[in-house]
N, C-alpha and C. Protein backbone atom coordinates (compact mmCIF):
# COMPACT_ATOMS: atom_id res chain seq x y z
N UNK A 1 16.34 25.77 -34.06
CA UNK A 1 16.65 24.36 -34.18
C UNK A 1 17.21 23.82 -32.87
N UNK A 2 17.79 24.79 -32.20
CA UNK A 2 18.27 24.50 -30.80
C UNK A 2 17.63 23.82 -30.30
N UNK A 3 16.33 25.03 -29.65
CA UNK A 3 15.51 24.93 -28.80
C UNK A 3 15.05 23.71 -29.22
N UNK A 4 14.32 23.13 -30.32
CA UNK A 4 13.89 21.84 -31.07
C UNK A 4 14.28 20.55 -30.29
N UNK A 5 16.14 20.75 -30.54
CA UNK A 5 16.50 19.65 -30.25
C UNK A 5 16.44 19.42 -28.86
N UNK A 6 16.84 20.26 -28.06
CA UNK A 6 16.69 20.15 -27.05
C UNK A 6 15.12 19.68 -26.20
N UNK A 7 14.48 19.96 -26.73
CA UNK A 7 12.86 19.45 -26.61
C UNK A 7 12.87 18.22 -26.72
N UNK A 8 13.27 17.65 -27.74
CA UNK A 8 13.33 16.19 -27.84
C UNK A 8 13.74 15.43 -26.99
N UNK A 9 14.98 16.27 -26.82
CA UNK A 9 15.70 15.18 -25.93
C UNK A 9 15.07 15.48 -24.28
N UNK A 10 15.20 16.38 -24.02
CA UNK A 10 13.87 16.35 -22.91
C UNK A 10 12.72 15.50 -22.82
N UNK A 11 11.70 15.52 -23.48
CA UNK A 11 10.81 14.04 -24.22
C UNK A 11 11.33 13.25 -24.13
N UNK A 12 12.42 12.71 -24.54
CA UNK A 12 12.78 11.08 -24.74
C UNK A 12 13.39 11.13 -23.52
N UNK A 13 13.84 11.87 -22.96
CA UNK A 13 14.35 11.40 -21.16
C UNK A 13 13.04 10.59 -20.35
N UNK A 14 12.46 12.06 -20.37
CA UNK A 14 11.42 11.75 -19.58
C UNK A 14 10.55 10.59 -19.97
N UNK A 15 9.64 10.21 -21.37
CA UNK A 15 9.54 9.20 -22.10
C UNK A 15 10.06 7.93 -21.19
N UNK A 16 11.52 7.92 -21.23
CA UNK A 16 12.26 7.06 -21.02
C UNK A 16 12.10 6.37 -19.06
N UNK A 17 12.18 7.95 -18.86
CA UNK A 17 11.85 7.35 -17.08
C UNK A 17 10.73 7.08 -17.02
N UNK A 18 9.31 7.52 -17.58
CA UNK A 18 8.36 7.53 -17.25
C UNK A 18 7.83 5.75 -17.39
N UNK A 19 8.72 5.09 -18.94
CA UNK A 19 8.36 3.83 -19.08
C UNK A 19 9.10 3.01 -17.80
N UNK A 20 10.45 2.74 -17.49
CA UNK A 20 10.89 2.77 -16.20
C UNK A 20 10.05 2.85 -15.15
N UNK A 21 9.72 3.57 -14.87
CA UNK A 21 8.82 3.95 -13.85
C UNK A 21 7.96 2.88 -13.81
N UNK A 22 7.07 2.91 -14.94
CA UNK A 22 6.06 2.14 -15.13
C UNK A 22 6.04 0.36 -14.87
N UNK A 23 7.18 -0.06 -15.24
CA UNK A 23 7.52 -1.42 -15.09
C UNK A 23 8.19 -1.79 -13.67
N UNK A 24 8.46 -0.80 -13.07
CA UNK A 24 8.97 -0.95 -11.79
C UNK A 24 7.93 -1.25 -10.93
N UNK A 25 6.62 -0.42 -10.82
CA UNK A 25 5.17 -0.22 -10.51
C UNK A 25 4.83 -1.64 -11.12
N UNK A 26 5.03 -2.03 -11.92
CA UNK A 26 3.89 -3.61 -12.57
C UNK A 26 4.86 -4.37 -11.70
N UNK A 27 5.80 -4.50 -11.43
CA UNK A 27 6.97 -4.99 -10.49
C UNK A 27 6.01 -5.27 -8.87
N UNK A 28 6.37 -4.08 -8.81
CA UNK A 28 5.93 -3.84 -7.22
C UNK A 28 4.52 -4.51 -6.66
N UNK A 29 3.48 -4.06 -8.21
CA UNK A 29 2.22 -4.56 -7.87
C UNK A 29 1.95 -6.21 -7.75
N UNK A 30 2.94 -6.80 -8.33
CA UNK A 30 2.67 -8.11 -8.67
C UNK A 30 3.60 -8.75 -8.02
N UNK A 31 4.48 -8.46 -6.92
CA UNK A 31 5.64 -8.93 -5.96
C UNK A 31 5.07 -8.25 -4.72
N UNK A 32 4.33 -7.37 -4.43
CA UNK A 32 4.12 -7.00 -3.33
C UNK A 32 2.83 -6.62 -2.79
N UNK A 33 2.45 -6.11 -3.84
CA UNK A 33 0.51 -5.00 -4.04
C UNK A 33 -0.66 -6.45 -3.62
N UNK A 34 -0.14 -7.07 -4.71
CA UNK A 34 -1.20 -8.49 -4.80
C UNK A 34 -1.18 -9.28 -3.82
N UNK A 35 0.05 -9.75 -3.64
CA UNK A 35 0.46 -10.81 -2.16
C UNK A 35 -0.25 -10.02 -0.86
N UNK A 36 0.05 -8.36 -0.84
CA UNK A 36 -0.19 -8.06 0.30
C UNK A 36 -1.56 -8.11 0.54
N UNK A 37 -2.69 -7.69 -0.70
CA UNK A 37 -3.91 -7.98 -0.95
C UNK A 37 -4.49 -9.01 -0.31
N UNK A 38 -3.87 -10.58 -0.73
CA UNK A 38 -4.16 -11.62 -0.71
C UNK A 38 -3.87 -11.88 0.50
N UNK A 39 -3.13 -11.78 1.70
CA UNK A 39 -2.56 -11.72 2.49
C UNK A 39 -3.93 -11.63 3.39
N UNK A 40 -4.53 -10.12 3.29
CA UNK A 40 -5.71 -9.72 4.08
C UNK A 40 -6.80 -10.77 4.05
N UNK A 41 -7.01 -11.10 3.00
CA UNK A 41 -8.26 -11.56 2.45
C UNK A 41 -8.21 -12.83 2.79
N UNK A 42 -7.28 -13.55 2.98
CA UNK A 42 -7.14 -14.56 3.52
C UNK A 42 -6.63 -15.17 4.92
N UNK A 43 -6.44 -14.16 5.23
CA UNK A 43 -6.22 -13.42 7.02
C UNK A 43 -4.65 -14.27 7.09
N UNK A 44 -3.66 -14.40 6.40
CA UNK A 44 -2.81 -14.88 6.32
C UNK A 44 -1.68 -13.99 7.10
N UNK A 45 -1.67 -13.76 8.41
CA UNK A 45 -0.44 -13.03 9.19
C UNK A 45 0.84 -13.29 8.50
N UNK A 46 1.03 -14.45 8.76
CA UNK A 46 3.06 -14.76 8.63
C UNK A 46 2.88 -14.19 6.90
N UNK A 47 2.13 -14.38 5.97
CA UNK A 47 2.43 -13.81 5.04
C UNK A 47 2.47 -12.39 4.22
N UNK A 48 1.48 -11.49 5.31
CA UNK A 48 1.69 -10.06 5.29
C UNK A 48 3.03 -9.70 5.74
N UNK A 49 3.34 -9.84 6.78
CA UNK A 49 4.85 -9.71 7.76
C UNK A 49 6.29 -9.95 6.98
N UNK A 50 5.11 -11.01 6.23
CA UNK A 50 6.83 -10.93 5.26
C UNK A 50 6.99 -9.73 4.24
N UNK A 51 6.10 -9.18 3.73
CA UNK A 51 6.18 -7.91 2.78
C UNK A 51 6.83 -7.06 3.67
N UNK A 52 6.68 -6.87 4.79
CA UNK A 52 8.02 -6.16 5.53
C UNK A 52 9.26 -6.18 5.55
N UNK A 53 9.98 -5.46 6.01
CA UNK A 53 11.54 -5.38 6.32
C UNK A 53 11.42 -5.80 7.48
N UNK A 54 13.17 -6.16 7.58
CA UNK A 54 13.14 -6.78 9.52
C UNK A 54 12.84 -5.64 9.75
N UNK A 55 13.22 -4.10 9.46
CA UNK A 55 12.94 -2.86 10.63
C UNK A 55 12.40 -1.94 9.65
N UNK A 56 11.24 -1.81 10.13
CA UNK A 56 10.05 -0.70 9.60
C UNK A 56 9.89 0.04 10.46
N UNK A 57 9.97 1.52 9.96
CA UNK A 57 8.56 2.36 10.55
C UNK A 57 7.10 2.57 10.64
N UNK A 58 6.41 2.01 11.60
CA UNK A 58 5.05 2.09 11.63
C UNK A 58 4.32 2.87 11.91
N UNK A 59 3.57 4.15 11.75
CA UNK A 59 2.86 5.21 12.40
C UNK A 59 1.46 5.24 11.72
N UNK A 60 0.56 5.21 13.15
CA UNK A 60 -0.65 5.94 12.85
C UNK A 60 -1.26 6.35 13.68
N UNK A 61 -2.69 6.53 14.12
CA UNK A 61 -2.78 7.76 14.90
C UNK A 61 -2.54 6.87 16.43
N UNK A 62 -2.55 5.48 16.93
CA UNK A 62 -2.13 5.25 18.06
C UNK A 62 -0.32 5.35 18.73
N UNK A 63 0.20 5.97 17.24
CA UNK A 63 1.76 6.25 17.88
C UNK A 63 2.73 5.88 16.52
N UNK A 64 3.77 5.75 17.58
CA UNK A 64 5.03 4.86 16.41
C UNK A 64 5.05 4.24 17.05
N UNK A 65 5.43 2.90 16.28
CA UNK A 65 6.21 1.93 16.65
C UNK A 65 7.26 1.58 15.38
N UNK A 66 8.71 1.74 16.22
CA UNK A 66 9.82 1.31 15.18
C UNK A 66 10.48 -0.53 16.44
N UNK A 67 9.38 -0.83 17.21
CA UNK A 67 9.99 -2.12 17.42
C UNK A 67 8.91 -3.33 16.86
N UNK A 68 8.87 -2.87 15.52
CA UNK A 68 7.81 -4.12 14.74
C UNK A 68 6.73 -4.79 15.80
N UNK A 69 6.49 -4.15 17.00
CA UNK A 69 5.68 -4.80 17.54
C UNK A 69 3.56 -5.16 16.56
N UNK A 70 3.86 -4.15 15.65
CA UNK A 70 2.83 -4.17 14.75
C UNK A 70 3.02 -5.38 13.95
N UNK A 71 4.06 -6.29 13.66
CA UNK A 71 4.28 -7.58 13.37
C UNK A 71 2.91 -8.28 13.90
N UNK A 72 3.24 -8.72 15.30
CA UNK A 72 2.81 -9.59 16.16
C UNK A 72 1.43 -8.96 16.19
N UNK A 73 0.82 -7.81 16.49
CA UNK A 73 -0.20 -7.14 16.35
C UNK A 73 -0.98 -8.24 14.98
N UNK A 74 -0.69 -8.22 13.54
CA UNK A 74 -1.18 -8.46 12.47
C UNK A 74 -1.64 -10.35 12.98
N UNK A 75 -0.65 -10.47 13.26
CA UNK A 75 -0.81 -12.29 13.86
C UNK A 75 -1.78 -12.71 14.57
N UNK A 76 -2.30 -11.87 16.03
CA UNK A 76 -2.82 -11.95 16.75
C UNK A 76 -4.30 -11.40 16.09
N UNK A 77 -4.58 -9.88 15.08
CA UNK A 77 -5.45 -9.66 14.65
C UNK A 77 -6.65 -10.60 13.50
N UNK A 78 -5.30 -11.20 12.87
CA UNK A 78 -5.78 -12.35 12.02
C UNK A 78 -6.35 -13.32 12.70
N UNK A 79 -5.73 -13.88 13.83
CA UNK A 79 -6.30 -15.23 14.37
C UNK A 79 -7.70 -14.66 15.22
N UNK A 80 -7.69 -13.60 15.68
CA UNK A 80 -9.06 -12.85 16.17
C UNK A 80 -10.50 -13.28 14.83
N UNK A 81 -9.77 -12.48 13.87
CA UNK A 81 -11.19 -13.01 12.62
C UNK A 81 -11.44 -14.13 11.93
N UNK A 82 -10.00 -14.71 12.12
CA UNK A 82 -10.62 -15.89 12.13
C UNK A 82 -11.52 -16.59 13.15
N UNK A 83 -10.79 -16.75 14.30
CA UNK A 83 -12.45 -17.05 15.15
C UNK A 83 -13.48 -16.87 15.41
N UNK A 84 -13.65 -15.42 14.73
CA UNK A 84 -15.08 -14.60 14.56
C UNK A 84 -15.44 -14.70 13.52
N UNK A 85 -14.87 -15.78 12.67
CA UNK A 85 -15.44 -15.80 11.57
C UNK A 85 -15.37 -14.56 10.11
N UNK A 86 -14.51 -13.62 10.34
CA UNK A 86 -14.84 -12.26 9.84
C UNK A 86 -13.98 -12.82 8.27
N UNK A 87 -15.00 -12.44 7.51
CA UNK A 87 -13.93 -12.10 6.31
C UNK A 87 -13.92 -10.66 6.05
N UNK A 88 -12.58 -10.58 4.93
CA UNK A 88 -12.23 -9.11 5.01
C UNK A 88 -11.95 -8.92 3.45
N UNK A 89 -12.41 -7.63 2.80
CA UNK A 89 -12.20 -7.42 1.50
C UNK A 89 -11.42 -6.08 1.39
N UNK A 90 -10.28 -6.07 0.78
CA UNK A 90 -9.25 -4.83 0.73
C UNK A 90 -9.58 -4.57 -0.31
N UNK A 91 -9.25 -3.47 -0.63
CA UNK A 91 -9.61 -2.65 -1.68
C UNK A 91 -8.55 -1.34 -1.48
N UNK A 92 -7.76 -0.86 -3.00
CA UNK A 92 -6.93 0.34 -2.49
C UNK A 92 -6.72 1.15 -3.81
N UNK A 93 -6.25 2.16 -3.64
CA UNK A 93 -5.48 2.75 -5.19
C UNK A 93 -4.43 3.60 -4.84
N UNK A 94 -3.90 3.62 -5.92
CA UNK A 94 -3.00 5.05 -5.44
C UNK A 94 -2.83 6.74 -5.71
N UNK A 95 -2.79 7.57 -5.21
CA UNK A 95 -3.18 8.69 -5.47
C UNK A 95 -1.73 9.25 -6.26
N UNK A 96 -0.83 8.63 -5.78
CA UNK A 96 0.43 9.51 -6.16
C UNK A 96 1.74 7.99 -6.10
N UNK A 97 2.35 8.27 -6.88
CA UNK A 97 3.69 6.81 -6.62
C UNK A 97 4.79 7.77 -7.28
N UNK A 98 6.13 7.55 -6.83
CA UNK A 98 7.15 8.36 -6.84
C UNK A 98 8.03 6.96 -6.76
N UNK A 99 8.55 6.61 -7.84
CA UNK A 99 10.03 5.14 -7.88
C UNK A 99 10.99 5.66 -8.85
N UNK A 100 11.65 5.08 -8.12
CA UNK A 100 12.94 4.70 -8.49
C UNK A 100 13.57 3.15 -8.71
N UNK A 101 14.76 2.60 -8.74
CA UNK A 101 15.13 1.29 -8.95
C UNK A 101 15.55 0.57 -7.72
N UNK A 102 15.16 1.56 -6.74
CA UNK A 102 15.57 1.14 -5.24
C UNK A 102 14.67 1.55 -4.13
N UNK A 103 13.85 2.46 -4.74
CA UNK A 103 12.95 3.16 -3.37
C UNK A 103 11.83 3.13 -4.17
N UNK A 104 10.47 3.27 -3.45
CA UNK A 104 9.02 3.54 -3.97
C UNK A 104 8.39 4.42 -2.73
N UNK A 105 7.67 5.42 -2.83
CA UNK A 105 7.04 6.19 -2.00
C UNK A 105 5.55 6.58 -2.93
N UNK A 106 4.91 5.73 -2.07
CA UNK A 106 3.73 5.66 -2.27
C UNK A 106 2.49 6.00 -1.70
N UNK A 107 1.47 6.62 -1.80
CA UNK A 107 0.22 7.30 -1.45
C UNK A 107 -0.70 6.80 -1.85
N UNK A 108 -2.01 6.34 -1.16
CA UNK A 108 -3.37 5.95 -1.81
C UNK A 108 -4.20 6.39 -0.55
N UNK A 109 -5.60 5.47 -0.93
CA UNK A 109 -6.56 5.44 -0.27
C UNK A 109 -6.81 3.61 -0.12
N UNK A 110 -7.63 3.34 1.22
CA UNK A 110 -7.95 1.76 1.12
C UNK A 110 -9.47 2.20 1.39
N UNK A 111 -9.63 1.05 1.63
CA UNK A 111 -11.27 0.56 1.99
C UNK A 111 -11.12 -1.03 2.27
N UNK A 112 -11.14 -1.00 3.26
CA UNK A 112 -11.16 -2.21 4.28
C UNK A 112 -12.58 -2.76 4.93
N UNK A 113 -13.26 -3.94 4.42
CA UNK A 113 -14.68 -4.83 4.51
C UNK A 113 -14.61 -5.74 5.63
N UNK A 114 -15.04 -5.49 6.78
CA UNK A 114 -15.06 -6.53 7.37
C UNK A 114 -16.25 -7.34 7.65
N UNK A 115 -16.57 -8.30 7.16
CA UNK A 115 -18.02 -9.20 7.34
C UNK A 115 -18.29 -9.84 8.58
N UNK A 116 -19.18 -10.35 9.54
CA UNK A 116 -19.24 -11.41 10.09
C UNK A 116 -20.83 -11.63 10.42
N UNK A 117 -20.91 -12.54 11.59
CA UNK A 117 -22.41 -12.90 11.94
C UNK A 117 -22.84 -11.90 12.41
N UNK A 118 -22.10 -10.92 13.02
CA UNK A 118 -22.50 -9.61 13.83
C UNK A 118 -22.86 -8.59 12.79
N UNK A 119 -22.80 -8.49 11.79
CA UNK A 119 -22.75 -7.42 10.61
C UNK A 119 -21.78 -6.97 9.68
N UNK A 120 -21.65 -5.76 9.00
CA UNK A 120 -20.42 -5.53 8.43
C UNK A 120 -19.82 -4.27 8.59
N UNK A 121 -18.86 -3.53 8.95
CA UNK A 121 -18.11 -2.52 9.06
C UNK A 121 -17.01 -2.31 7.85
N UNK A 122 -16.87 -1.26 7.00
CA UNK A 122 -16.51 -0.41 6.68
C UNK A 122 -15.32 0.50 7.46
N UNK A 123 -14.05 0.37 6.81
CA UNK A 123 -13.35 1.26 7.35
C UNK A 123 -12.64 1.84 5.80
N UNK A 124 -12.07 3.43 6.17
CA UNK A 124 -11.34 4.19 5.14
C UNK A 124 -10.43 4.67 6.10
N UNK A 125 -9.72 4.60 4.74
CA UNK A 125 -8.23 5.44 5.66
C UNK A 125 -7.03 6.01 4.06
N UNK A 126 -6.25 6.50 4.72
CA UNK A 126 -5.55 6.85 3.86
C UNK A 126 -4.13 6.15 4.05
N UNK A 127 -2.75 6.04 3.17
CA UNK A 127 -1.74 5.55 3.30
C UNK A 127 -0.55 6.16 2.64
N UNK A 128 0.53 5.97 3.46
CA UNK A 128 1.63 6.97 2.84
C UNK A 128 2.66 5.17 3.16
N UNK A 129 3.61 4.94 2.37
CA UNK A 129 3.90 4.01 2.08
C UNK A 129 5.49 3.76 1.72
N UNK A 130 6.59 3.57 2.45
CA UNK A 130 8.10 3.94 1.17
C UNK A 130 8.69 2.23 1.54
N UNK A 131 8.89 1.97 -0.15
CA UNK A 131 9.54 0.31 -0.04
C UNK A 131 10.40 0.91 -0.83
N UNK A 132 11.36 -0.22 -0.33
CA UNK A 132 12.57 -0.52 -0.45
C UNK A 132 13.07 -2.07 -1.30
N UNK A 133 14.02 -2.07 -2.26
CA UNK A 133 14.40 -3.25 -2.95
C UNK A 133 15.29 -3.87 -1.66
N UNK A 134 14.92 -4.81 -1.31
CA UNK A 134 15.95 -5.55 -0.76
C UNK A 134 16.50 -7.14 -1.12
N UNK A 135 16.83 -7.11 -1.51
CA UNK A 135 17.53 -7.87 -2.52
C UNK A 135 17.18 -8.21 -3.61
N UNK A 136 16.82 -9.43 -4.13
CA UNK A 136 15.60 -8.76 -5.12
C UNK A 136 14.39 -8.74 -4.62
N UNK A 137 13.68 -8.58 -3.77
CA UNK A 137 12.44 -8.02 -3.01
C UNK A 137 12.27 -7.12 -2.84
N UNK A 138 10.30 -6.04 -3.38
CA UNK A 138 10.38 -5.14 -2.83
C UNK A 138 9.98 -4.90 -1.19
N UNK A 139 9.90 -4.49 -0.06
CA UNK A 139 9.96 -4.92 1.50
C UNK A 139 8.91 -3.08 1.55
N UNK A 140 8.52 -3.31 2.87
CA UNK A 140 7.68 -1.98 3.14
C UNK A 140 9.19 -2.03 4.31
N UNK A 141 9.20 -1.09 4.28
CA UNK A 141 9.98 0.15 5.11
C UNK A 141 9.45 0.75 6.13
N UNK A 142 8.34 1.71 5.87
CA UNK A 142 7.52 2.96 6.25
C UNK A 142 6.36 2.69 6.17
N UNK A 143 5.63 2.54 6.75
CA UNK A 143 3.83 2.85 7.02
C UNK A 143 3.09 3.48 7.56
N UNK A 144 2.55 4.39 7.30
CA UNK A 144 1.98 5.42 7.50
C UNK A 144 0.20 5.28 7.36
N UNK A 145 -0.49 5.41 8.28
CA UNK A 145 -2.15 5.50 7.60
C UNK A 145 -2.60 6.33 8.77
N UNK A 146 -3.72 6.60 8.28
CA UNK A 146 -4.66 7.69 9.01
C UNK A 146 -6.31 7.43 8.64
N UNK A 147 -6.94 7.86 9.39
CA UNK A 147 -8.94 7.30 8.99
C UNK A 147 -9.03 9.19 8.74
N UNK A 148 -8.12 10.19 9.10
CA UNK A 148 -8.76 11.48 8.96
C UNK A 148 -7.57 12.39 7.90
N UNK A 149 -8.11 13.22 7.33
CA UNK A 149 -7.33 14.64 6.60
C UNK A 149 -7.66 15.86 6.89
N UNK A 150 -6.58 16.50 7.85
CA UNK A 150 -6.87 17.76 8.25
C UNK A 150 -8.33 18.08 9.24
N UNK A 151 -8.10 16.64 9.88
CA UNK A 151 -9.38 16.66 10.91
C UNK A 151 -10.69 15.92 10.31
N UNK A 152 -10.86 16.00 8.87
CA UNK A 152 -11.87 15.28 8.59
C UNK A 152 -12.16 13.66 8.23
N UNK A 153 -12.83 12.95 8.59
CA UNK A 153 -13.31 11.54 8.37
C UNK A 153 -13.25 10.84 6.84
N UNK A 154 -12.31 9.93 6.62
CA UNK A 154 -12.39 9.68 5.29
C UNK A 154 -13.38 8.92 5.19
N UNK A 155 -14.02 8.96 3.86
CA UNK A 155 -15.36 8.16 3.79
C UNK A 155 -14.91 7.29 2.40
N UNK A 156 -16.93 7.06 2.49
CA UNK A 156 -16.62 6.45 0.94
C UNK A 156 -16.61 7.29 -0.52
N UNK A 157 -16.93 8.79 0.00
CA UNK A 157 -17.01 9.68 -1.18
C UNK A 157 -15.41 9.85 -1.53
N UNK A 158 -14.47 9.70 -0.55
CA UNK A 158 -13.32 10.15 -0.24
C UNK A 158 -12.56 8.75 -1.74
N UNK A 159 -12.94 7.22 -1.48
CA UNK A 159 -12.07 6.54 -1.98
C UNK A 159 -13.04 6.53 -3.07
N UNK A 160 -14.04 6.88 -3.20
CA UNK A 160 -14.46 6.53 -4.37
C UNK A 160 -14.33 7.76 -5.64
N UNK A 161 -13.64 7.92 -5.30
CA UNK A 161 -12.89 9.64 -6.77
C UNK A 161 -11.82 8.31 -7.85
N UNK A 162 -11.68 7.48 -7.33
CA UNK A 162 -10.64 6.26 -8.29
C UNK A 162 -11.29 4.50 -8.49
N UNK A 163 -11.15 4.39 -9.00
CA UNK A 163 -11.31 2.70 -9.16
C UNK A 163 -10.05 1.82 -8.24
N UNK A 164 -10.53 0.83 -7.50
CA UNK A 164 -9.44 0.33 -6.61
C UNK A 164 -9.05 -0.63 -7.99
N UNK A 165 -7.45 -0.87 -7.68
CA UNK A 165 -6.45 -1.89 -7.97
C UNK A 165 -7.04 -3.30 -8.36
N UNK A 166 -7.11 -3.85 -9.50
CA UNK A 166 -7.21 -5.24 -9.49
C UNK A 166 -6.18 -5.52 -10.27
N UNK A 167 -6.12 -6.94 -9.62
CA UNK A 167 -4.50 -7.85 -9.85
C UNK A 167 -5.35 -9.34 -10.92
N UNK A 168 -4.38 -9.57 -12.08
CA UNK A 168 -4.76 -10.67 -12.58
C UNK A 168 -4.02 -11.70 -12.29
């Protein structure tokens, strides 16, 4: 009967974080996931930048940067497709999410569309991700992406093992 009870209550912990969990994630997706989505797709700089913290870590394979100069980067990249006309379709999921009521560390895959008069390119990459509540906002912290794993090229066989994210 011990063991019993103790089972239960194990279950209903976990139960308990796991729903937690879950609403924190519908949280995140719909304060941060979607905006940041929308953000791309509409080549909207000042409004990606804001899903940031004033001080993030940025890394990918051209370096770190911890002086947000990847801010100004996003500003300048946006106003580029816009004059080229480029639209862009994001697409992402997540492979793994780890929250709490103050931190999120997050893992996926994207797939990034870029259209224009010149043709269309295809990019994959992967993302390692940790936000932070800051005040009531969740803020990116940490960014992490990569186009390779363990040397190899992410493709489309790579993001396509999941269905990407849609926001209503």
């Amino acid at each position: 009967m011990r063991k019993f009870s103790l089972f239960v209550l194990l279950f209903c912990c976990t139960y308990a974080f796991t729903q937690d969990d879950k609403a924190i994630q519908e949280e995140i997706n719909k304060n941060l996931w979607k905006p940041f989505k929308m953000a791309f797709e509409t080549l909207n700089g000042p409004a990606l930048n804001a899903l940031y913290a004033k001080q993030v870590l940025r890394v990918t394979p051209n370096g770190i940067d911890t002086e947000n100069r990847f801010k100004e980067a996003n500003l300048k990249r946006f106003e580029d497709n816009r004059n080229s006309q480029t639209k862009i379709q994001l697409d992402f999921w997540f492979d793994s999410r780890y929250t709490n009521t103050h931190v999120s560390y997050e893992v996926g895959f994207y797939r990034m569309r870029l259209i224009n008069a010149e043709g269309r390119n295809t990019i994959y990459g992967q993302f390692h991700i940790v936000l932070k509540k800051v005040g009531d906002r969740w803020k990116i912290t940490q960014d992490w992406d990569t186009s390779t794993i363990n040397g190899d090229t992410i493709t489309a066989k790579d993001f396509e093992k999941q269905q990407p994210l849609r926001f209503e």
